[in-house]
N, C-alpha and C. Protein backbone atom coordinates (compact mmCIF):
# COMPACT_ATOMS: atom_id res chain seq x y z
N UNK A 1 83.06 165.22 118.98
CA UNK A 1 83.63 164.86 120.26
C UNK A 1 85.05 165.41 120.34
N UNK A 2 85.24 166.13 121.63
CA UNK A 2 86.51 166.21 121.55
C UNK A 2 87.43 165.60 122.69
N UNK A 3 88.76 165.10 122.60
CA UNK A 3 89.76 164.69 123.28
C UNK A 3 90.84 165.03 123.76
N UNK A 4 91.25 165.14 124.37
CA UNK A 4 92.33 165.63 125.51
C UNK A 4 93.59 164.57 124.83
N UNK A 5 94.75 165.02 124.28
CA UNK A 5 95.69 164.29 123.81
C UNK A 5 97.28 165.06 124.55
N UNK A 6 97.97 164.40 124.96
CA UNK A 6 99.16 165.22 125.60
C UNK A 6 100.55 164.37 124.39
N UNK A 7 101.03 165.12 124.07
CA UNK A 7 102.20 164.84 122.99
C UNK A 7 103.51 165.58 123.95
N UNK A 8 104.46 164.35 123.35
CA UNK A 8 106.23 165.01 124.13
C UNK A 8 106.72 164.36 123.10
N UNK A 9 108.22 164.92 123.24
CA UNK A 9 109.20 164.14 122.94
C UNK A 9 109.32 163.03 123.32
N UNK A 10 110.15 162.05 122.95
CA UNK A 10 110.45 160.97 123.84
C UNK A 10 112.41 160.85 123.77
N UNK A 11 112.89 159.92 124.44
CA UNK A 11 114.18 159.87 124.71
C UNK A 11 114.74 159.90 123.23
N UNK A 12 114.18 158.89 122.26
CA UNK A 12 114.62 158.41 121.31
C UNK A 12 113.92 159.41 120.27
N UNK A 13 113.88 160.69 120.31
CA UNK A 13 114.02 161.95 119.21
C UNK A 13 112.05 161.67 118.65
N UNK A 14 111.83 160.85 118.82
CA UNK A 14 109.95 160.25 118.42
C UNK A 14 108.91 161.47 119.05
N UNK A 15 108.05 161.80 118.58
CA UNK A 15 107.05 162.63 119.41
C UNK A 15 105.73 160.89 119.67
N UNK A 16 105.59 161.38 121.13
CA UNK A 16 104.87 160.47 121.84
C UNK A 16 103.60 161.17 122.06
N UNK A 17 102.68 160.43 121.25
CA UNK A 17 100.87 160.53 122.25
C UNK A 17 99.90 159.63 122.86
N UNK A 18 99.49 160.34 123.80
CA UNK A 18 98.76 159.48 124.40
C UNK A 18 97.14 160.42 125.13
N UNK A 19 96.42 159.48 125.56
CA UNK A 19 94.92 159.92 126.37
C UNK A 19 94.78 159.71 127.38
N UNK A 20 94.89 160.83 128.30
CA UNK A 20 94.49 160.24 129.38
C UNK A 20 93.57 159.56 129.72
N UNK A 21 92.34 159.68 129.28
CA UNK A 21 91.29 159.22 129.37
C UNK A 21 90.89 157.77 128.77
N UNK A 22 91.28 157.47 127.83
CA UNK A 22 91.61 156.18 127.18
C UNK A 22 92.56 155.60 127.65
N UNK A 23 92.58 154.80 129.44
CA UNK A 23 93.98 153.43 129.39
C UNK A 23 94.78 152.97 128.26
N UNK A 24 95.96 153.04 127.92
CA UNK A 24 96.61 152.65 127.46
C UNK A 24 96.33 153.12 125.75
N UNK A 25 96.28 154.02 125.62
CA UNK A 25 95.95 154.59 124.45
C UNK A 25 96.98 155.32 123.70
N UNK A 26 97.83 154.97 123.60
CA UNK A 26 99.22 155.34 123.18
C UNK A 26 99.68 155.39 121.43
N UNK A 27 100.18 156.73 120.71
CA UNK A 27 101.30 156.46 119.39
C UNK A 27 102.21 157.20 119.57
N UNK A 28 103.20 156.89 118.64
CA UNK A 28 104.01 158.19 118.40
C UNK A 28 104.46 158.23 116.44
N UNK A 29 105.10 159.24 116.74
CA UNK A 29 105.36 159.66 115.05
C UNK A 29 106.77 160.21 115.03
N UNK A 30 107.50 159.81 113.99
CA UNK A 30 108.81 160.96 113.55
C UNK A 30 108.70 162.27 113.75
N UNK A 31 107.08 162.79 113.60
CA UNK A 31 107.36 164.47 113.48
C UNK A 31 105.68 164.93 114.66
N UNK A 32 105.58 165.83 115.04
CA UNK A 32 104.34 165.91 115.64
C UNK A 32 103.24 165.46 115.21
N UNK A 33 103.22 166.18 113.63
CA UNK A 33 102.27 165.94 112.36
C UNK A 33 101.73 164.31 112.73
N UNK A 34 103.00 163.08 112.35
CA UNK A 34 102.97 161.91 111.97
C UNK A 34 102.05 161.31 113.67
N UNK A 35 102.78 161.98 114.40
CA UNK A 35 101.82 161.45 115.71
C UNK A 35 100.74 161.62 116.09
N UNK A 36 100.34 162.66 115.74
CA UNK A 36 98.74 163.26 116.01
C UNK A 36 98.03 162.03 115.07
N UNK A 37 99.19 162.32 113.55
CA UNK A 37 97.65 161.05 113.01
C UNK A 37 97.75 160.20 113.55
N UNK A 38 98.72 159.10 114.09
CA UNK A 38 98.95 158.21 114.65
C UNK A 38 97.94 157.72 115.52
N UNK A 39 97.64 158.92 116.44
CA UNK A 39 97.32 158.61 117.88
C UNK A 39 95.39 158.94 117.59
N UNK A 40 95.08 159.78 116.26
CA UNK A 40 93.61 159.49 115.36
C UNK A 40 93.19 158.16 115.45
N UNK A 41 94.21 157.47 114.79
CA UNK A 41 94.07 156.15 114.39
C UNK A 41 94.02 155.13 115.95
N UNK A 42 94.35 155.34 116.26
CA UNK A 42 94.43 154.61 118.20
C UNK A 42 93.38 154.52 118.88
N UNK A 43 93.08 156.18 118.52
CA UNK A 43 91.15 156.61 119.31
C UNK A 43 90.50 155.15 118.44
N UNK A 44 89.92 155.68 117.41
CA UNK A 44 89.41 154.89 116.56
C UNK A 44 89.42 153.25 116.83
N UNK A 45 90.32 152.89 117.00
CA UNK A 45 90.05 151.23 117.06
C UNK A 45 90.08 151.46 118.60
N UNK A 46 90.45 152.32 119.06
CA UNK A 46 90.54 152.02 120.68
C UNK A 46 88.84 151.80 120.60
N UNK A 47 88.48 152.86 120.21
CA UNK A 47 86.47 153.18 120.81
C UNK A 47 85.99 152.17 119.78
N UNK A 48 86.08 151.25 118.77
CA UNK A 48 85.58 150.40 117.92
C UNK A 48 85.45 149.59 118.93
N UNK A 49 83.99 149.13 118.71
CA UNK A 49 83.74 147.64 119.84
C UNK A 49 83.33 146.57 118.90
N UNK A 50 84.01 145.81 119.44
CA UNK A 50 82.90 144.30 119.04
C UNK A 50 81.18 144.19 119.35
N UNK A 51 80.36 143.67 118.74
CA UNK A 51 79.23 143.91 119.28
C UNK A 51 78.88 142.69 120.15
N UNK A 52 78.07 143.54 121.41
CA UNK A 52 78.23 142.88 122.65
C UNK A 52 76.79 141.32 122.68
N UNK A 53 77.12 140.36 123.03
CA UNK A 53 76.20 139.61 123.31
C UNK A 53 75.11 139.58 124.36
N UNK A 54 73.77 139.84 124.33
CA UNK A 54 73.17 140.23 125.10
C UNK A 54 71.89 139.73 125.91
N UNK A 55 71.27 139.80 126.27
CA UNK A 55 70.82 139.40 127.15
C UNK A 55 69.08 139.66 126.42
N UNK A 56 67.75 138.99 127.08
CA UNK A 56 66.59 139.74 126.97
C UNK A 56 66.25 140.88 127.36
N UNK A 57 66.64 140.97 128.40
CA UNK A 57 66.76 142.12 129.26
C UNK A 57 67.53 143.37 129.24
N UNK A 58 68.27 143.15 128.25
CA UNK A 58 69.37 144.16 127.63
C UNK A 58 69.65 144.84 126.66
N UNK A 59 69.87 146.02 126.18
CA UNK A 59 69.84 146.67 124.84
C UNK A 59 71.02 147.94 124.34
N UNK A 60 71.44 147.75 123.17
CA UNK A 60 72.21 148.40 122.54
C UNK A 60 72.04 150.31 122.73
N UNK A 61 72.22 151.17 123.02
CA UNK A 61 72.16 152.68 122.84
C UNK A 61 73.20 153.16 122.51
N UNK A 62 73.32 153.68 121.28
CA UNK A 62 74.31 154.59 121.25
C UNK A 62 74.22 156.21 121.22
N UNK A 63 75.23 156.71 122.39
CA UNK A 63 74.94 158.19 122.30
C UNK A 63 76.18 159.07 121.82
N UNK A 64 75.75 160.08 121.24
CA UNK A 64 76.62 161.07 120.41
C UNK A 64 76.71 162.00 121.75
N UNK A 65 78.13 162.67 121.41
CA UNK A 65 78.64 163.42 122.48
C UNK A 65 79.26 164.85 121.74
């Protein structure tokens, strides 16, 4: 899968990332390096779900992209 990540500076000397696509999906890092992993780690628990309680009528799919 791939993701669309936009990295800046920020006021305070930090490189800032974030997703558009992911609300509020935000890191930053001391150096670009440190933010990219940062913002790895963000995806990750961002897209980690709890598993959902469901219904009879309802069912789990997961699809690869």
């Amino acid at each position: 899968m791939n993701i669309q990540v936009i990295i800046e500076r920020g006021e305070d000397g930090f490189f800032v990332a974030h997703v558009p696509s992911l609300p509020s999906c935000w890191s930053q890092g001391r150096t670009r390096e440190e933010a990219l992993e940062n913002i790895r780690e963000a995806i990750d628990l961002y897209l980690e779900s709890e598993p959902a309680e469901l219904t009879e009528d309802q069912e789990i799919v997961e699809l690869t992209i």
